[in-house]
Protein backbone atom coordinates (compact mmCIF):
# COMPACT_ATOMS: atom_id res chain seq x y z
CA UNK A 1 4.46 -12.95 3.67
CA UNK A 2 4.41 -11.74 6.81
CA UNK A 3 2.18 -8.19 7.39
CA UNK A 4 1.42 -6.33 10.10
CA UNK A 5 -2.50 -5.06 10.20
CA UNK A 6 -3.57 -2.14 12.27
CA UNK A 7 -7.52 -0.96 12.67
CA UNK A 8 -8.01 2.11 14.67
CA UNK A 9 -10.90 3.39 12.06
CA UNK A 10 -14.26 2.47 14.45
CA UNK A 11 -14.74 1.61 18.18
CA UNK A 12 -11.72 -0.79 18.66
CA UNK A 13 -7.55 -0.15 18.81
CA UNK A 14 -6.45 -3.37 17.28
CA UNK A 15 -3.13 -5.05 15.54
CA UNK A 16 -1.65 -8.41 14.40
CA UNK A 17 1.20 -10.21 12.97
CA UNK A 18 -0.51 -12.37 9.83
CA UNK A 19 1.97 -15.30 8.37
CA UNK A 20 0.45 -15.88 5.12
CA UNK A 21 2.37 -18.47 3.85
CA UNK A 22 1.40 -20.87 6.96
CA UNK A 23 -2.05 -19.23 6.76
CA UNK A 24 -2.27 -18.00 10.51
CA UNK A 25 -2.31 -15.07 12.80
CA UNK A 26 1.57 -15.33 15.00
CA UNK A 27 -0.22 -12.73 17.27
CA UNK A 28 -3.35 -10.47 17.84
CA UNK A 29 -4.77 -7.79 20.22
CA UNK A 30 -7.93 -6.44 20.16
CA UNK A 31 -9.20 -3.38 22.66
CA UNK A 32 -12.56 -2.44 22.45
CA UNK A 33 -12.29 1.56 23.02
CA UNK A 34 -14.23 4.49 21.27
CA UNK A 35 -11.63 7.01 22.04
CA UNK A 36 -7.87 7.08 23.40
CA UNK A 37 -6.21 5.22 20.13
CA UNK A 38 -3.46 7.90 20.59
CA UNK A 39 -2.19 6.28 23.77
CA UNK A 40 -3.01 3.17 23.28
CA UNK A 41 -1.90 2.14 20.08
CA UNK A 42 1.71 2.12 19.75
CA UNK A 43 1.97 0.24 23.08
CA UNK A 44 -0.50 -2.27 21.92
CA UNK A 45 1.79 -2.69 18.50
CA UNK A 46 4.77 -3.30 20.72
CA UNK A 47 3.27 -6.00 22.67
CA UNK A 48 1.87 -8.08 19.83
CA UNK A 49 5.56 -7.47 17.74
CA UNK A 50 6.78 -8.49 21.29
CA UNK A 51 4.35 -11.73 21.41
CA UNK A 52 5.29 -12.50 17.40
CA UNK A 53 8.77 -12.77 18.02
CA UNK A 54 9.85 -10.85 14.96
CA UNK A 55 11.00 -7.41 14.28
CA UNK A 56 9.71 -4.86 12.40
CA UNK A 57 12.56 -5.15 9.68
CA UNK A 58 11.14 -8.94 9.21
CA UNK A 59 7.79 -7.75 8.05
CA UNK A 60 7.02 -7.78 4.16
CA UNK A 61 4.07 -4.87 4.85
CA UNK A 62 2.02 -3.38 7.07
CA UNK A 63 -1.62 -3.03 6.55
CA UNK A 64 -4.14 -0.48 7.82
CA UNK A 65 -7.82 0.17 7.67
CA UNK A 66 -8.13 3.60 5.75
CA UNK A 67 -12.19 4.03 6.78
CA UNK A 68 -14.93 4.95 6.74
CA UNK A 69 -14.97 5.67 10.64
CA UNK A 70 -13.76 7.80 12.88
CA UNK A 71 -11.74 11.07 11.51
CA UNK A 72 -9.95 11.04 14.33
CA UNK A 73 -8.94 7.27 14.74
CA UNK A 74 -8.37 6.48 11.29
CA UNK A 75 -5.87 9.47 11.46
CA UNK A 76 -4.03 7.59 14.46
CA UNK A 77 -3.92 4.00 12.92
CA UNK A 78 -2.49 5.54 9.37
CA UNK A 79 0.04 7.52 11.07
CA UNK A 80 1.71 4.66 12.69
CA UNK A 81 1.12 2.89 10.04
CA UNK A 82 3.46 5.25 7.80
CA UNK A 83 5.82 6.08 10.39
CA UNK A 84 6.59 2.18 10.81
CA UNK A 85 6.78 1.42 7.08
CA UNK A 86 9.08 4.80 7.10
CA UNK A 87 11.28 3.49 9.52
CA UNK A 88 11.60 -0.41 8.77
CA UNK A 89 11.31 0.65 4.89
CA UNK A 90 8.27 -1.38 4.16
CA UNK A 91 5.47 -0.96 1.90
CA UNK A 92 2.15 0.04 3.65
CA UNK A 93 -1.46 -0.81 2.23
CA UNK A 94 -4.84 0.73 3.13
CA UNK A 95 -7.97 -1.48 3.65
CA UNK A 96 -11.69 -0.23 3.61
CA UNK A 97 -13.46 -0.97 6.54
CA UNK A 98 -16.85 -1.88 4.85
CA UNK A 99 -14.49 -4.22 2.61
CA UNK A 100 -13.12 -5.72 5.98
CA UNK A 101 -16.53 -6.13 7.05
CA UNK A 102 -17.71 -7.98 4.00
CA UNK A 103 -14.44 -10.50 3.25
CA UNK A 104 -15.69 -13.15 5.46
CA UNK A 105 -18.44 -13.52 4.40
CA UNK A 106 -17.44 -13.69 1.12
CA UNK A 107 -14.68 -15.76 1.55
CA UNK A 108 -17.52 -18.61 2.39
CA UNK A 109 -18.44 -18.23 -1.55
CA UNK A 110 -22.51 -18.17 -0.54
CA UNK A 111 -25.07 -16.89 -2.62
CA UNK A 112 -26.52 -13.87 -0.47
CA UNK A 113 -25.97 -10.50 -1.37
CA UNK A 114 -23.55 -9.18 1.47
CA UNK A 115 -24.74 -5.46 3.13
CA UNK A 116 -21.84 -3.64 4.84
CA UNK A 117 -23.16 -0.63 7.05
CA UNK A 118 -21.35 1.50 9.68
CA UNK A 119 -22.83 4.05 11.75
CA UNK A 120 -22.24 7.76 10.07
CA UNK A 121 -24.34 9.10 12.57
CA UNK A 122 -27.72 11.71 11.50
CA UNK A 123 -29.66 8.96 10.86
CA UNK A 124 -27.33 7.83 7.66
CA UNK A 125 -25.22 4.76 7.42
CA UNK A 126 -21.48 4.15 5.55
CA UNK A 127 -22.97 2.05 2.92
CA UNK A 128 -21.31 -0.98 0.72
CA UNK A 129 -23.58 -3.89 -1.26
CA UNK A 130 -21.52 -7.04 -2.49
CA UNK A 131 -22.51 -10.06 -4.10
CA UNK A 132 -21.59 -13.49 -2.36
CA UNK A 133 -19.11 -13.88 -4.84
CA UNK A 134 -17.80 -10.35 -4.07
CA UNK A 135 -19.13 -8.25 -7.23
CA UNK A 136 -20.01 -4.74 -6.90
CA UNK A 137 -23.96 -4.03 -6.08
CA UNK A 138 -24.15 -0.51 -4.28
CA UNK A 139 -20.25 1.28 -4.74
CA UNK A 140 -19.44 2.54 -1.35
CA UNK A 141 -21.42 5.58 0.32
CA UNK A 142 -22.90 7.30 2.59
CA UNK A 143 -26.65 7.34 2.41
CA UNK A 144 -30.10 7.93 5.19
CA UNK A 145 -30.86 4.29 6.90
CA UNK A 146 -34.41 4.64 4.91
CA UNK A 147 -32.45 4.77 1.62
CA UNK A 148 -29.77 1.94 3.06
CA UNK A 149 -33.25 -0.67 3.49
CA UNK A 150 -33.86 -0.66 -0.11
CA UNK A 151 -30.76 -3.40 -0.46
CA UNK A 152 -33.65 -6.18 0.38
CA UNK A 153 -34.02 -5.90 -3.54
CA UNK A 154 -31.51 -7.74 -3.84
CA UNK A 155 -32.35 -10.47 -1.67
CA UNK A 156 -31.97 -11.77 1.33
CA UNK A 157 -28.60 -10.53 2.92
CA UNK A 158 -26.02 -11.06 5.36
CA UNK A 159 -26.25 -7.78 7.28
CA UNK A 160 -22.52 -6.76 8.37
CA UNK A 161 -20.80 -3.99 10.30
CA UNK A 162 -21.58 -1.96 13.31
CA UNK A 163 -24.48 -0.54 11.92
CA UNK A 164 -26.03 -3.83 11.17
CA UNK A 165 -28.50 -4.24 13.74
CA UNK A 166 -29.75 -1.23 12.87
CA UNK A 167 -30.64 -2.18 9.29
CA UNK A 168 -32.30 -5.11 10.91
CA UNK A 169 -34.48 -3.60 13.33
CA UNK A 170 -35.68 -1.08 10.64
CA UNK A 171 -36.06 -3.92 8.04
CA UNK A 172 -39.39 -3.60 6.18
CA UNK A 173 -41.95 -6.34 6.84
CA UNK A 174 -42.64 -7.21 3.46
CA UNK A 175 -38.68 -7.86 2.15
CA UNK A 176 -37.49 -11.44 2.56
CA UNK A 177 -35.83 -11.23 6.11
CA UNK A 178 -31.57 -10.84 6.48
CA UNK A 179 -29.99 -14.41 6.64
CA UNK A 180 -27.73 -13.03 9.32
CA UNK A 181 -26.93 -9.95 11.20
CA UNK A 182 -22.93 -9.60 12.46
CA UNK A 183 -22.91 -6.60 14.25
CA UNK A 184 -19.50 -6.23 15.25
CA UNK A 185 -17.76 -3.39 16.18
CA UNK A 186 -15.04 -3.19 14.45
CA UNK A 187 -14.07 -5.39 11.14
CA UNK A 188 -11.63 -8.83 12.32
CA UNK A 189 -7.87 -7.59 12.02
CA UNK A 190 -7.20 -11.03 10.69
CA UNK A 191 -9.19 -10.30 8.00
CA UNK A 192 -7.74 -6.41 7.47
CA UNK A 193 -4.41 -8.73 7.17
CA UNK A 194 -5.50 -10.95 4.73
CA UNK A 195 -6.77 -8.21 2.43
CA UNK A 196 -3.91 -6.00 2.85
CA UNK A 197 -1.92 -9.30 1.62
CA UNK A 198 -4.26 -9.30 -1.44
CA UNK A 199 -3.64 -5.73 -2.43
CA UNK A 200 -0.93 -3.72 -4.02
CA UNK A 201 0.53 -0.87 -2.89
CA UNK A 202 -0.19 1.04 -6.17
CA UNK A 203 -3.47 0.66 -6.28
CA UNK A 204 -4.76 0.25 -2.32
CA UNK A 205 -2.36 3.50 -0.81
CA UNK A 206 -2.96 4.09 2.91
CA UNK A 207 -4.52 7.24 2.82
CA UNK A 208 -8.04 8.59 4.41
CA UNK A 209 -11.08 7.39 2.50
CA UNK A 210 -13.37 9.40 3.47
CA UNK A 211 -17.65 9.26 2.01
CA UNK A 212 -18.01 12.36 2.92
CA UNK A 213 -15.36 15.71 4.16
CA UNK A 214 -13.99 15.79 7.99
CA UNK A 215 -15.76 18.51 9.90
CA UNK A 216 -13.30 18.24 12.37
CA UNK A 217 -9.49 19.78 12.59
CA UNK A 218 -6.27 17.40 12.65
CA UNK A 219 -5.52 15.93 16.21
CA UNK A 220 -2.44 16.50 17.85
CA UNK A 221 -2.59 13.12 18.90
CA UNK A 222 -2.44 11.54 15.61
CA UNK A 223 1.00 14.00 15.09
CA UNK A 224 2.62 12.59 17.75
CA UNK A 225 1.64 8.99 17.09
CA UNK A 226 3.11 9.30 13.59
CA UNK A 227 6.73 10.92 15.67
CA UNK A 228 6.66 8.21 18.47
CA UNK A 229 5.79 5.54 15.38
CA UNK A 230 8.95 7.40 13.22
CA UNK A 231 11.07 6.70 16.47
CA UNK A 232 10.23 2.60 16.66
């Protein structure tokens, strides 16, 4: 299968060509950017389609991170994610961020309980608690940092997302310490590939999730990504 994964959702513009069947990424670019995934985005697609050697017609799906993160760049990455499966008539999958966070670390099979935390800003965190074989511990959410802390009761974790390090620095002294910390700023688009492989369209759509309502208006610049996407 070969998919096309976009991640616009957090502080990076990023896309890649994953061939599943020979279990590798045919290309991959990553910008680290906290704003400008309007004008960067499309390009960026064209050069790693470019760098692939495919077309869009030979993809099987396109995969795209659906959030939590950034109203406005989650609303960039999912419009040219629909406007590409529009125009090469593919199917397109959404992936959750704090899922894309936590799949590597699962994927090891260890026995830590995974915590996936992004930054919601106001002193809360986007909050997600697997087990290390992937089972549900805390659903997704959004919840204060001093309510996000109280995962230690499930032992000792590998802290993940970009919110990570601060979970660790605010770590109580009397929990058994985080195994690991993997602050990153955005989840691997390898890994938003793999899981959007994993998926079905039914029951992973590419649409907004959102932990809590926009308090901001729809861009302009996610409207015109979907037409200049539509136009590919």
């Amino acid at each position: 299968m070969l998919i096309l994964a976009i991640d616009t959702a957090l502080d990076a513009c990023a896309a890649a060509v994953l061939d599943t069947e020979a279990s590798r990424l045919i290309a991959q670019e990553s910008q680290g950017m906290n704003r400008g995934h309007a004008e960067a985005l499309m390009p960026l697609i064209g050069r790693v389609i470019a760098q692939s050697g495919i077309g869009f017609a030979d993809l099987d799906r396109i995969a795209v991170t659906t959030g939590p993160g950034s109203f406005t760049g989650l609303r960039v990455g999912l419009s040219a994610a629909r406007g590409i499966a529009l125009a090469a008539d593919k199917p397109v999958v959404g992936v959750t961020t704090l899922t894309a966070y936590a799949a590597p670390v699962v994927s090891c099979n260890g026995e830590n309980p995974v915590v996936s935390a992004i930054d919601a800003r106001h002193d809360q965190v986007y909050l997600q608690v697997v087990g290390g074989n992937g089972g549900s511990l805390i659903m997704p959410q959004v919840v204060p940092i001093e309510e996000a802390l109280t995962a230690w009761r499930f032992g000792a974790p590998h802290l993940v997302g970009n919110a990570a390090r601060i979970l660790a620095d605010g770590w109580p002294a009397h929990a058994v310490p985080p195994v690991a910390v993997d602050a990153s700023e955005a989840p691997d688009i390898a890994w938003v590939g793999w899981l959007g492989a994993a998926v079905s369209p039914s029951t992973a759509p590419a649409r907004p999730f959102y932990l809590r309502a926009p308090d901001v208006k729809p861009a302009k610049e996610a409207q015109h990504t979907l037409q200049q996407a539509a136009s590919t």
